[in-house]
Protein backbone atom coordinates (compact mmCIF):
# COMPACT_ATOMS: atom_id res chain seq x y z
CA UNK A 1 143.59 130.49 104.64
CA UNK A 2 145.96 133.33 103.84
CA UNK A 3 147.10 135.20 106.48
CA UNK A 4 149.06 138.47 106.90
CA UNK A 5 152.29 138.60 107.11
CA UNK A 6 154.85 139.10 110.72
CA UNK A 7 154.64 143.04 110.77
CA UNK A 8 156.65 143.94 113.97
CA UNK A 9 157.33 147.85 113.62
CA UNK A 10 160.78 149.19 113.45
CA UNK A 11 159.44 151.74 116.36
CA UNK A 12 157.99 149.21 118.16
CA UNK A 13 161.22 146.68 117.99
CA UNK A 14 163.29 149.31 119.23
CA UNK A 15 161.10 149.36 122.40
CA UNK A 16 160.94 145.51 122.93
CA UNK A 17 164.47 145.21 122.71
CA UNK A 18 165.61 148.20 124.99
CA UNK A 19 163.51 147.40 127.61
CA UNK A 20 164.01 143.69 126.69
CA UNK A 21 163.63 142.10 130.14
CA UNK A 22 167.03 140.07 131.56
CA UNK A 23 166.41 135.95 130.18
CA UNK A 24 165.06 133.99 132.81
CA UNK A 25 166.90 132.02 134.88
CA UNK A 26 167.11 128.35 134.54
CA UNK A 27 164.24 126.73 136.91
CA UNK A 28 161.68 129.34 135.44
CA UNK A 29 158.52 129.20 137.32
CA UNK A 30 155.54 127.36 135.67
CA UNK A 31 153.39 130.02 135.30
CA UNK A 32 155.51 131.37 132.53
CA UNK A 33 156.09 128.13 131.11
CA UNK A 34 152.53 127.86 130.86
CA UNK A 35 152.05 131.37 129.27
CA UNK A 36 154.83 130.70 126.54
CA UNK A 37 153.02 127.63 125.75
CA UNK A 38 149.26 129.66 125.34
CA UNK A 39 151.11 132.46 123.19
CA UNK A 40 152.78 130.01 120.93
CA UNK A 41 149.39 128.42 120.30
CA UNK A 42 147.99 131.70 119.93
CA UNK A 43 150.21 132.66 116.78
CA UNK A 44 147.85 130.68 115.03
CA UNK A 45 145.13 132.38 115.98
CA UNK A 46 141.78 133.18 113.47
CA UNK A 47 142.09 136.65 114.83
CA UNK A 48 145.18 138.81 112.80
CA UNK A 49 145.28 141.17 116.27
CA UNK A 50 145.68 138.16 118.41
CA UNK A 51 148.47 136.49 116.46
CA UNK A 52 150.69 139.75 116.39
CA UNK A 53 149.89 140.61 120.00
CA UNK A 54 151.37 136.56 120.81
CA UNK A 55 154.27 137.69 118.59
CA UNK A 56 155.34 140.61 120.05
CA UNK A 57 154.60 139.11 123.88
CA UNK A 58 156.78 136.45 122.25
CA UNK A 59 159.69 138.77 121.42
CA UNK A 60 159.64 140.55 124.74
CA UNK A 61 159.76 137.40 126.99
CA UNK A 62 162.84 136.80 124.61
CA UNK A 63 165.39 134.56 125.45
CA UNK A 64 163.42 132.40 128.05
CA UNK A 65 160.82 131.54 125.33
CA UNK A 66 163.32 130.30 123.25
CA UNK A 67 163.29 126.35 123.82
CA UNK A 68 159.15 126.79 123.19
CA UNK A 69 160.09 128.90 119.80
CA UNK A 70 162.50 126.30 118.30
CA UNK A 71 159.61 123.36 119.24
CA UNK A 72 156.98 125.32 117.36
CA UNK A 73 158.94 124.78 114.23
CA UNK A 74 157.28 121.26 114.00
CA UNK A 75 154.09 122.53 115.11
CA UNK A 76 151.11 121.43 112.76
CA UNK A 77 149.90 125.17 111.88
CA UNK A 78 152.16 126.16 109.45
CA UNK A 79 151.42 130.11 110.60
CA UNK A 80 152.71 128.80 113.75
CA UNK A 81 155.65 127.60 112.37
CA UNK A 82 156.28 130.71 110.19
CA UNK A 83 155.97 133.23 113.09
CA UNK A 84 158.10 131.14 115.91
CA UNK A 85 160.59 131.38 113.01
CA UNK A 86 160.84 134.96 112.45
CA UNK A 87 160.60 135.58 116.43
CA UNK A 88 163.75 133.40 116.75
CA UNK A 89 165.15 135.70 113.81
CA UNK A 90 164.32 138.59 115.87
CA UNK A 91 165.98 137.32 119.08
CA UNK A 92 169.24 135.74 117.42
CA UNK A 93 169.48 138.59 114.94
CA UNK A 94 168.65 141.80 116.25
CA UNK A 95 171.12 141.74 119.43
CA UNK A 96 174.09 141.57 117.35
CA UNK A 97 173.31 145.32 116.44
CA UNK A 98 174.25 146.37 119.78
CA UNK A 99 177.73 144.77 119.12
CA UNK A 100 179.27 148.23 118.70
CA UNK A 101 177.80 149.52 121.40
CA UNK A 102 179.21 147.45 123.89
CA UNK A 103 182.68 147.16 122.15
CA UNK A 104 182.06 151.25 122.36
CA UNK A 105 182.01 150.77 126.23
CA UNK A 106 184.87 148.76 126.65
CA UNK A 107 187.25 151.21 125.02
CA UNK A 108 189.78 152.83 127.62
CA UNK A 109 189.08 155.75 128.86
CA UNK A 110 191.34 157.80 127.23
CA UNK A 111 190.51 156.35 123.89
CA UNK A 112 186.92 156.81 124.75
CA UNK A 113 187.51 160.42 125.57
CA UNK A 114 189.64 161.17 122.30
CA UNK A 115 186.68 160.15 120.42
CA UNK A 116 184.34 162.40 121.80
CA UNK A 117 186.69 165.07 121.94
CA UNK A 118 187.62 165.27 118.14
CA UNK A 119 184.78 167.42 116.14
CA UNK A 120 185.03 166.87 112.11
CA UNK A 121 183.25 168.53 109.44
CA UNK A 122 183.79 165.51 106.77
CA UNK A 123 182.19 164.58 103.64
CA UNK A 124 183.32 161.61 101.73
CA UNK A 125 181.48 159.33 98.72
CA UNK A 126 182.00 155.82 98.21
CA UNK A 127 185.35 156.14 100.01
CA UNK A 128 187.56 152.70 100.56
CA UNK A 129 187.91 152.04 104.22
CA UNK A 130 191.65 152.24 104.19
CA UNK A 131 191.65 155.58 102.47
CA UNK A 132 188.88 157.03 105.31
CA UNK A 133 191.02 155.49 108.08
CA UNK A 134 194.13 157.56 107.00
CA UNK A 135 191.77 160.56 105.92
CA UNK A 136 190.39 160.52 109.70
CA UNK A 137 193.88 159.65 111.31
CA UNK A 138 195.28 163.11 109.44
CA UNK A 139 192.38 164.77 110.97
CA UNK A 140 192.65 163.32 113.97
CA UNK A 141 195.91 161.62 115.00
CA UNK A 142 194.01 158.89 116.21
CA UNK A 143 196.05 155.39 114.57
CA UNK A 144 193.81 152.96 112.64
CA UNK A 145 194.27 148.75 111.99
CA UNK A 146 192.56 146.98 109.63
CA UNK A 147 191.28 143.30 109.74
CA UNK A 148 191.95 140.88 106.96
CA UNK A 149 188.30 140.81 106.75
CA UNK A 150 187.84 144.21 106.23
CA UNK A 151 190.90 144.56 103.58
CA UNK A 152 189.44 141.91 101.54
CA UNK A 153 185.94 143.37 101.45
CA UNK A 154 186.79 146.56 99.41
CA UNK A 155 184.14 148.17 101.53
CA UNK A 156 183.59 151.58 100.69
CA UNK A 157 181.96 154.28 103.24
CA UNK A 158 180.50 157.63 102.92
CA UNK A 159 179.26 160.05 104.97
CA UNK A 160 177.72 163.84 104.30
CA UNK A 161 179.11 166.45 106.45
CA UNK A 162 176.23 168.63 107.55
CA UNK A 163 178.33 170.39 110.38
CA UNK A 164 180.79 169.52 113.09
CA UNK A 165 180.07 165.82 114.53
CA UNK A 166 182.21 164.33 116.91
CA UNK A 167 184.80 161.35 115.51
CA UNK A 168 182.42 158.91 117.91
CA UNK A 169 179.27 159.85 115.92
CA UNK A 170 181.36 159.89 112.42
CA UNK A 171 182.80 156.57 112.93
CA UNK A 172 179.50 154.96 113.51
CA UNK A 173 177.73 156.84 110.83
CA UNK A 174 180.21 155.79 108.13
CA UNK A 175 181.41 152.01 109.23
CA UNK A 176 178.07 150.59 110.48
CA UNK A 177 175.96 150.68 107.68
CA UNK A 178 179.40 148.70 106.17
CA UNK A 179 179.28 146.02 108.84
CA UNK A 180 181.92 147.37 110.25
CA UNK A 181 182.74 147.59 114.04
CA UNK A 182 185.65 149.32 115.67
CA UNK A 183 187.54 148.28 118.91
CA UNK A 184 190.87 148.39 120.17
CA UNK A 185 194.17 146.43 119.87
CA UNK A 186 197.84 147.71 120.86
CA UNK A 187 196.42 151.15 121.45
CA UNK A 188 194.66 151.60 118.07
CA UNK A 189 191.17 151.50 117.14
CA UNK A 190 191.25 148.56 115.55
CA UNK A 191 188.46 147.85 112.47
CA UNK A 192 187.04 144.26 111.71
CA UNK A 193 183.58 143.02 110.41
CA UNK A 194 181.21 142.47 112.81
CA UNK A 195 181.30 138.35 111.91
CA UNK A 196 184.71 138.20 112.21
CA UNK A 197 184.24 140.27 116.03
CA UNK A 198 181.62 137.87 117.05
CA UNK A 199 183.71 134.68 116.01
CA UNK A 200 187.26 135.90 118.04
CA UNK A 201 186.86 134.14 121.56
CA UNK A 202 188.56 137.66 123.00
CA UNK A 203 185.02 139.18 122.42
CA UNK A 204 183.06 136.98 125.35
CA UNK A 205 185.85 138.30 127.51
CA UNK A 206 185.21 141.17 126.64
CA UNK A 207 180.76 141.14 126.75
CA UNK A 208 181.58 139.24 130.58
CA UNK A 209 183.36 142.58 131.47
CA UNK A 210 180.20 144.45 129.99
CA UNK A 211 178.29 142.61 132.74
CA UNK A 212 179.39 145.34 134.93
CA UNK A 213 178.65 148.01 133.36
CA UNK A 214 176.65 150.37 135.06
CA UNK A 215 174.03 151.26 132.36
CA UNK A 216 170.86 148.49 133.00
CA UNK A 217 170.36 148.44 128.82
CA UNK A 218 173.96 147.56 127.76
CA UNK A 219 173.88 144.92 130.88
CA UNK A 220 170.93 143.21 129.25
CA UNK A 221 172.49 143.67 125.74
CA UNK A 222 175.96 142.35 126.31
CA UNK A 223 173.94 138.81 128.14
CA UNK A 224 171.75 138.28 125.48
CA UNK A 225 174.80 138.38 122.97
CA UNK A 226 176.60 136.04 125.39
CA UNK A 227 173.82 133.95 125.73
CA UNK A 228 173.75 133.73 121.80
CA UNK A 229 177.30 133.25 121.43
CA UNK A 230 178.23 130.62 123.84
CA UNK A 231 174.93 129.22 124.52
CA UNK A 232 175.42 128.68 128.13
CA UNK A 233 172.63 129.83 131.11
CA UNK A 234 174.65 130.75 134.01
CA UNK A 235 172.44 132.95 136.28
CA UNK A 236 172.38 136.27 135.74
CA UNK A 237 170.63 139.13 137.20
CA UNK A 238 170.63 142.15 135.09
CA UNK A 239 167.92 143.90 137.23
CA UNK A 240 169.76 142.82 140.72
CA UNK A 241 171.51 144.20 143.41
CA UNK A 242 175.47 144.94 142.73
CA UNK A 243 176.29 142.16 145.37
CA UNK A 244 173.58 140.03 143.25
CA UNK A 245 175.76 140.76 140.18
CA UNK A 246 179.23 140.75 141.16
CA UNK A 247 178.40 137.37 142.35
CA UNK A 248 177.05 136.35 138.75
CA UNK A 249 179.32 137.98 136.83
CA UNK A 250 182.46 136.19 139.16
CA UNK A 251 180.58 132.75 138.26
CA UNK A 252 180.57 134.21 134.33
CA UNK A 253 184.62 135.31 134.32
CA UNK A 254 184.76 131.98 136.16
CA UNK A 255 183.44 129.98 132.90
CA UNK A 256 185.50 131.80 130.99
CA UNK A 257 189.00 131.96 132.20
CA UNK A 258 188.72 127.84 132.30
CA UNK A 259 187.01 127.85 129.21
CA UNK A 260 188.70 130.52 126.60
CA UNK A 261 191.83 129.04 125.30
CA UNK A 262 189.46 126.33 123.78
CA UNK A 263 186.78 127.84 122.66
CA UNK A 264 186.25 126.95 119.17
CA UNK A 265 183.86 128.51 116.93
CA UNK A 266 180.66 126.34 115.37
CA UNK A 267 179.99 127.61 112.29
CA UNK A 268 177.06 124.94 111.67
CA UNK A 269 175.82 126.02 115.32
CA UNK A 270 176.62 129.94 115.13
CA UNK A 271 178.30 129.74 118.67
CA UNK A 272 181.30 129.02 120.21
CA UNK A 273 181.76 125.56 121.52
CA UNK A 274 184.20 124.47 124.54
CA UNK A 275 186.74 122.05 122.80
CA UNK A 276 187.41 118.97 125.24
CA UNK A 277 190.67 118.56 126.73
């Protein structure tokens, strides 16, 4: 029978993933194990409205349901299988668009507050990133480094001035759609790809300080991307009281400091691996 395809909204994504719920814990209760298992059935449902109300339950439980997700891949309905692969997609994919975000929160404060203190009226076409850097850094005073990465990938950015925007809202605007992400290095805003960002083992240290950041969203953000990177579970309650937290997150810098001169990246896996001693 031919069936219609995953339509997940762009509208509705948005919601699922900022009020994405915090991943269970490890020991989840059996009553959600038990509901993961009826929605996964249920993507092969007759009924089109059932399937895409299992797959967007699916995406919202997020990283809990994984383990059931990356089962259903052998499942005998092949709508089954389809679905539980564009869900894990969703969850492995989607995430890594906050990257800039949290690498935005990190910043020090007196970078931070340059950036949102500069207004520009710009408009540049099919620019090369090193010409826009030194463009911006005239304008600005603000320095600029550029990743090997990004030097190699003659990426060009443009950007239509339609009044004074802040260098914050420029910088995004112009270096996102590029893959580019900006965050700092020696006191310069420092400009890499996103995949080379997500591959540099400085960048869990840096989504374990985001832990603490005081803004619920970016909390649940910068575990999921930890989650994705590393692949470990330690406990971790988003939602929680700050003693709660402070406890996790000690257990998370914990992992890390004995872990981060040897992590090694996986490219087969797409996570960082712990290299034995």
């Amino acid at each position: 029978m031919l069936r219609a395809p995953v339509l997940l909204p762009a509208s509705l994504l948005a919601a699922l993933l900022f009020s994405l719920p915090a991943p269970a814990q490890d020991g989840e209760d059996p009553a959600q194990a038990q509901r993961i298992a009826r929605l996964i059935e249920e993507l092969g449902d007759e009924s089109w409205e059932v399937r895409q109300e299992a797959t967007e339950a699916l995406v919202e439980i997020g990283d809990a349901a994984q383990p059931a997700l990356l089962a259903a891949r052998d499942h005998k309905d092949p709508e089954v299988q389809r679905r539980a692969q564009e869900i894990l997609r969703i969850l492995t994919e989607e995430p890594k668009k906050h990257l800039q975000e949290v690498l935005a929160s990190r910043l020090p404060q007196t970078l931070r507050d340059t950036l949102k203190a500069q207004s520009l009226n710009i408009h540049v076409s099919g620019i090369d990133v090193g010409s826009f850097t030194q463009l911006l850094q005239s304008f600005a005073g603000v320095e600029f480094e550029l990743s090997e990465g990004v030097r190699a990938s003659g990426a060009t950015v443009s950007i239509v001035g339609g009044g004074a925007a802040g260098l914050e809202d420029v910088l995004r605007a112009s270096l996102g759609p590029a893959g580019i992400v900006y965050t700092e290095r020696g006191g310069a805003l420092y400009l890499a790809t996103a995949d080379e960002i997500l591959r540099q083992p400085a960048t869990v240290g840096i989504l374990v300080d985001a832990l603490s950041d005081p803004n619920l969203a970016l909390r649940r953000r910068s575990l999921m991307l930890l989650r994705l990177l590393t692949g470990q579970r330690i406990a971790f309650p988003a939602e929680g009281d700050l003693p709660a937290r402070e406890k996790a997150i000690a257990e998370w810098r914990a992992w890390y400091d004995s872990s981060r001169e040897r992590l090694k990246w996986n490219e087969e896996k797409g996570r960082f691996e712990v290299a034995q001693r």
